[in-house]
N, C-alpha and C. Protein backbone atom coordinates (compact mmCIF):
# COMPACT_ATOMS: atom_id res chain seq x y z
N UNK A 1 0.84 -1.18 0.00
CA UNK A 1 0.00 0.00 0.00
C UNK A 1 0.89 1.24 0.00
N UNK A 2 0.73 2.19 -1.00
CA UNK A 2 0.97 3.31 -0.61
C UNK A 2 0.47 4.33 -0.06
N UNK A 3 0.59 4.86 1.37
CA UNK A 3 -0.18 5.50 2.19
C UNK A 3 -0.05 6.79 1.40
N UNK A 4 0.45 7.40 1.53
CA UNK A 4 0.25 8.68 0.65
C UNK A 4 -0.56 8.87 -0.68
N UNK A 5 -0.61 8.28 -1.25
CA UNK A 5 -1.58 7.85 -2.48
C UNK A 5 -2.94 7.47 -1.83
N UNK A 6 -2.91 6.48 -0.92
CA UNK A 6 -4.20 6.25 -0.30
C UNK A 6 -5.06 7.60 0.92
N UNK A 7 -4.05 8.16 1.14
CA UNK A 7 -4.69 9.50 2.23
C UNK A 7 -5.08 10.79 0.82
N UNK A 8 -4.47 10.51 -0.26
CA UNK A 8 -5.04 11.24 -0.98
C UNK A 8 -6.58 12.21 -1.08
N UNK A 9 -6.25 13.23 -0.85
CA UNK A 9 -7.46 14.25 -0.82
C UNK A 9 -8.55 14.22 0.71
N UNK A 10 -7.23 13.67 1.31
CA UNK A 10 -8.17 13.64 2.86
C UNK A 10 -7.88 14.76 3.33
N UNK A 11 -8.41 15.68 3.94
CA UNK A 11 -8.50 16.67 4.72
C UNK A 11 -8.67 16.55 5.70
N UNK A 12 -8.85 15.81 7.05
CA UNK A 12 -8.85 15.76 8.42
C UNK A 12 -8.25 14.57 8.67
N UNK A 13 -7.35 13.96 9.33
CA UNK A 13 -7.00 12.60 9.67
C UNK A 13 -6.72 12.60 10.95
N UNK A 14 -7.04 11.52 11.77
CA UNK A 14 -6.79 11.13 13.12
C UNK A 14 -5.88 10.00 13.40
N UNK A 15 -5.06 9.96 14.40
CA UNK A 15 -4.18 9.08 14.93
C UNK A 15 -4.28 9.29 16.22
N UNK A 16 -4.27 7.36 16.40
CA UNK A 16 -4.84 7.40 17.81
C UNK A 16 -4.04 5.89 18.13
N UNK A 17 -3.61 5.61 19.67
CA UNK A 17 -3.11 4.21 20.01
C UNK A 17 -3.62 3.92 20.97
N UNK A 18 -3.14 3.10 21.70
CA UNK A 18 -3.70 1.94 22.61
C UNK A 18 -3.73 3.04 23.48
N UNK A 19 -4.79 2.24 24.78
CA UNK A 19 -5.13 2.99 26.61
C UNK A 19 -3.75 2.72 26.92
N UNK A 20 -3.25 4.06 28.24
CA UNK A 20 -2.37 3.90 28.68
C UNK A 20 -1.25 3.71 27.37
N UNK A 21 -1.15 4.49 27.54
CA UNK A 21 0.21 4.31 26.52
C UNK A 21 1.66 4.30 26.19
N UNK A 22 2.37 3.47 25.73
CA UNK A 22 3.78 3.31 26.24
C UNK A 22 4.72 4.04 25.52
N UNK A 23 5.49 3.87 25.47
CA UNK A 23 6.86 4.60 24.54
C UNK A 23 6.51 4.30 22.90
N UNK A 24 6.67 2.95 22.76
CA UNK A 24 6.30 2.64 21.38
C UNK A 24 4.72 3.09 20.62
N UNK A 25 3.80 3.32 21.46
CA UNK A 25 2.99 3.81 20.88
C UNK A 25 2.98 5.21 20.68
N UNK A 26 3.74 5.65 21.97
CA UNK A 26 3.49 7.44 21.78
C UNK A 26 4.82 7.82 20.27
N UNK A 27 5.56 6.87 20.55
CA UNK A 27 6.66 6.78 19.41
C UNK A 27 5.87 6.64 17.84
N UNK A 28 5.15 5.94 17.96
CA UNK A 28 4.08 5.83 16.60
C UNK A 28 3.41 6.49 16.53
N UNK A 29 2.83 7.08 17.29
CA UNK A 29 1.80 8.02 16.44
C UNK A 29 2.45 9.33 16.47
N UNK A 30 3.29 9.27 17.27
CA UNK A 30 4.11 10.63 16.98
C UNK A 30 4.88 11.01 15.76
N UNK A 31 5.16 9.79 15.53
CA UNK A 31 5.85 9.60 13.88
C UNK A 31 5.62 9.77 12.99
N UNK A 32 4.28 9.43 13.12
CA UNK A 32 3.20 8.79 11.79
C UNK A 32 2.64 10.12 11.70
N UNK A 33 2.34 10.91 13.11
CA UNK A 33 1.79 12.60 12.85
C UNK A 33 2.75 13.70 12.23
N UNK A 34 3.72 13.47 12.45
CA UNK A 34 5.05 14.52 11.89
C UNK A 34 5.20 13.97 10.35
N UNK A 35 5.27 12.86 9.99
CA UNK A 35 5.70 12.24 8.62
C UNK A 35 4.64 12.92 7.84
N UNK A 36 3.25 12.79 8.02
CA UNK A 36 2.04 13.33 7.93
C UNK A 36 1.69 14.67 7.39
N UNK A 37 2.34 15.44 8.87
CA UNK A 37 2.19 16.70 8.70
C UNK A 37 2.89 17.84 7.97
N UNK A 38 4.36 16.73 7.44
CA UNK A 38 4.98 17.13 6.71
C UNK A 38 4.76 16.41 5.30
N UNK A 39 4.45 15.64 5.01
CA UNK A 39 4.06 15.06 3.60
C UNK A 39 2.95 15.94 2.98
N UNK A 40 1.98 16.21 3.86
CA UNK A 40 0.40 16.32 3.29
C UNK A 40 0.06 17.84 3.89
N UNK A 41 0.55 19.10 3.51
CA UNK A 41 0.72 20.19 4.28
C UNK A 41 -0.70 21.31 4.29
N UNK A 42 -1.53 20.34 3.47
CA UNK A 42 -2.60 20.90 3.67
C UNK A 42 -3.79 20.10 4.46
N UNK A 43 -3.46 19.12 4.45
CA UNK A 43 -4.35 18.13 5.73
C UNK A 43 -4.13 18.60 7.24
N UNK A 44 -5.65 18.38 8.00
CA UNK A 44 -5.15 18.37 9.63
C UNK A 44 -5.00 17.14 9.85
N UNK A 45 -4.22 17.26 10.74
CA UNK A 45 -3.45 15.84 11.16
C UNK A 45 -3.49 15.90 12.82
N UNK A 46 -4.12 15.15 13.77
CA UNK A 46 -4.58 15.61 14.77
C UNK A 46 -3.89 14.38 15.83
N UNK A 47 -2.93 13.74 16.68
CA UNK A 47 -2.30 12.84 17.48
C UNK A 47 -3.75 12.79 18.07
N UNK A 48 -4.32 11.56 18.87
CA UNK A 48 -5.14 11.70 20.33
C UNK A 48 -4.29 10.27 20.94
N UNK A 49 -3.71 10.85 22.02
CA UNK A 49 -3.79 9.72 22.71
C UNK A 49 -3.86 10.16 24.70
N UNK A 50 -3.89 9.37 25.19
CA UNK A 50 -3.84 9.94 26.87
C UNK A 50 -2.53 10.88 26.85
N UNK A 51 -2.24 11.78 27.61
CA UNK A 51 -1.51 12.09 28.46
C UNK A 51 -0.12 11.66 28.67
N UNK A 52 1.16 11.49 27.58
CA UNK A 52 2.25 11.60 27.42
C UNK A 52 2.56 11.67 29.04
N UNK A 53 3.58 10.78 29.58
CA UNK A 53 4.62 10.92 30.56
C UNK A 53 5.36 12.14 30.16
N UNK A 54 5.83 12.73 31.66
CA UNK A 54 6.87 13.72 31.11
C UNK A 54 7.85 13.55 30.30
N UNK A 55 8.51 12.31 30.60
CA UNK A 55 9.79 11.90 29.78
C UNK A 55 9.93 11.91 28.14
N UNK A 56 8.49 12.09 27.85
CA UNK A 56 8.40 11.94 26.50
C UNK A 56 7.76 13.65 25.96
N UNK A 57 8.20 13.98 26.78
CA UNK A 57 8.47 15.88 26.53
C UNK A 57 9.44 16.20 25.74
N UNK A 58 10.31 15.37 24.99
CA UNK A 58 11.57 15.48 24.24
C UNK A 58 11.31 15.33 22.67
N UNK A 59 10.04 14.70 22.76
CA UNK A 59 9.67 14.85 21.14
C UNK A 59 8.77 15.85 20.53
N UNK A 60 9.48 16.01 19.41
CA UNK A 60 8.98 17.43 18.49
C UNK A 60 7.38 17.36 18.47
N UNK A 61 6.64 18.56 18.84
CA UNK A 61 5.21 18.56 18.95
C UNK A 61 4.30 17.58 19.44
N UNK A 62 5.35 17.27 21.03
CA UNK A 62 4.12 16.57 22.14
C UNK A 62 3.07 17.03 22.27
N UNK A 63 3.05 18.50 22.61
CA UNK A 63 1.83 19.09 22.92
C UNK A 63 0.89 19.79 21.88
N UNK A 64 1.62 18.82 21.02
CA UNK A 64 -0.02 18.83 19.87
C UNK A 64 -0.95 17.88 19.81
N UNK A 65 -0.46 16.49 20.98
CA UNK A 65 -1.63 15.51 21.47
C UNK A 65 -2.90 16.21 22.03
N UNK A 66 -3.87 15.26 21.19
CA UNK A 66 -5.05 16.08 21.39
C UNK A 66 -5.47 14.66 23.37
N UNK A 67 -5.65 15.27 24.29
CA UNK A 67 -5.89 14.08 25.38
C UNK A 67 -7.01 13.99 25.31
N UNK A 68 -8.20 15.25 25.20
CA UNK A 68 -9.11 14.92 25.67
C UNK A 68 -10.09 14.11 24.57
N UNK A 69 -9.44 13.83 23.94
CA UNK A 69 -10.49 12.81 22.62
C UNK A 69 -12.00 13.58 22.31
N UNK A 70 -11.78 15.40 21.90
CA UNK A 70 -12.82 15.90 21.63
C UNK A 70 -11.86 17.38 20.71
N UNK A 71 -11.62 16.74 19.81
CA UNK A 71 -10.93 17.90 18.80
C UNK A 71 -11.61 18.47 18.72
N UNK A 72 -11.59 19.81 17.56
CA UNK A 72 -12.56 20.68 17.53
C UNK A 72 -12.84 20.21 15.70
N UNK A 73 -12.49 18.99 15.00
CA UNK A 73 -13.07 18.40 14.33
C UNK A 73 -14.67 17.64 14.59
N UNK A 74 -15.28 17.64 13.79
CA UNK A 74 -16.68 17.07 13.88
C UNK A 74 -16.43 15.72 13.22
N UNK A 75 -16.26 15.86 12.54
CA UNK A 75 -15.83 14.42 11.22
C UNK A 75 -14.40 13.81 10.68
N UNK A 76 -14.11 13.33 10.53
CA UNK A 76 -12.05 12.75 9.81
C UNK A 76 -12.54 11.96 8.71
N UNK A 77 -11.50 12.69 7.90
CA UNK A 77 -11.63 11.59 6.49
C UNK A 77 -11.17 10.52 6.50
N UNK A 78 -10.23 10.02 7.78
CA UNK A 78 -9.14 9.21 7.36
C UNK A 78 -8.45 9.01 9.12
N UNK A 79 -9.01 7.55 9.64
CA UNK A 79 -8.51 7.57 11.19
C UNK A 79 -7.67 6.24 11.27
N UNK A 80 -6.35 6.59 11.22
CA UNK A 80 -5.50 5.57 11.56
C UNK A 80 -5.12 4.95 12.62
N UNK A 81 -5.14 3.68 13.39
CA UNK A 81 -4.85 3.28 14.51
C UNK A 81 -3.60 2.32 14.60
N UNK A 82 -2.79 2.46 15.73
CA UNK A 82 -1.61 2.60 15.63
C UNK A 82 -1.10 2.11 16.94
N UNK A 83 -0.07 0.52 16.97
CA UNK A 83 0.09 0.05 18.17
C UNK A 83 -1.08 -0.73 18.65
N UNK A 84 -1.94 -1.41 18.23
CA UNK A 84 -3.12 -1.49 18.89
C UNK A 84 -3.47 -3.09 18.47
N UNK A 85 -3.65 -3.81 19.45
CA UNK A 85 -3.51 -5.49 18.67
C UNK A 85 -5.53 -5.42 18.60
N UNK A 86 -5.50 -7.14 18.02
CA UNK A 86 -6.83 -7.04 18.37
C UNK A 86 -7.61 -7.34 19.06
N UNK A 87 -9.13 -7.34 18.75
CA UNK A 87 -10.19 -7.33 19.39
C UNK A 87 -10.24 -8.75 20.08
């Protein structure tokens, strides 16, 4: 799959990982939001996950995690989940 080809003409996208969240997830969606936000510079690109540990205050635009899982989006074209096994 090519994700970029496939997010094509999305205008709102969400990224979101597992409850409680560990390094590797805040590591992923943190990734996946910067790669994002720099690929696709006219899309919003919105992180949600809980509440980052302090320690992870060292990565570029922590505090663009949205915590409270109530953006000021209504709708997403495009919600990726990330770290998250299954059901």
């Amino acid at each position: 799959m090519e994700l970029l080809k496939e997010l094509e003409g999305a205008k709102y996208i969400a990224i979101a990982g597992h409850t409680r969240p560990d390094g590797d997830c805040i590591g992923s969606v943190m990734g996946m939001y910067l790669y994002l936000k720099n690929a696709l510079q006219d899309a919003v690109v919105i992180p949600m996950i809980e509440e980052p540990a302090p320690e992870f205050n060292c990565i570029k635009d922590i505090d663009r995690i949205c915590t409270s899982f109530a953006p000021q989006v209504s709708e997403f074209d495009v919600f990726i989940g990330l770290d998250c096994s299954t059901p």
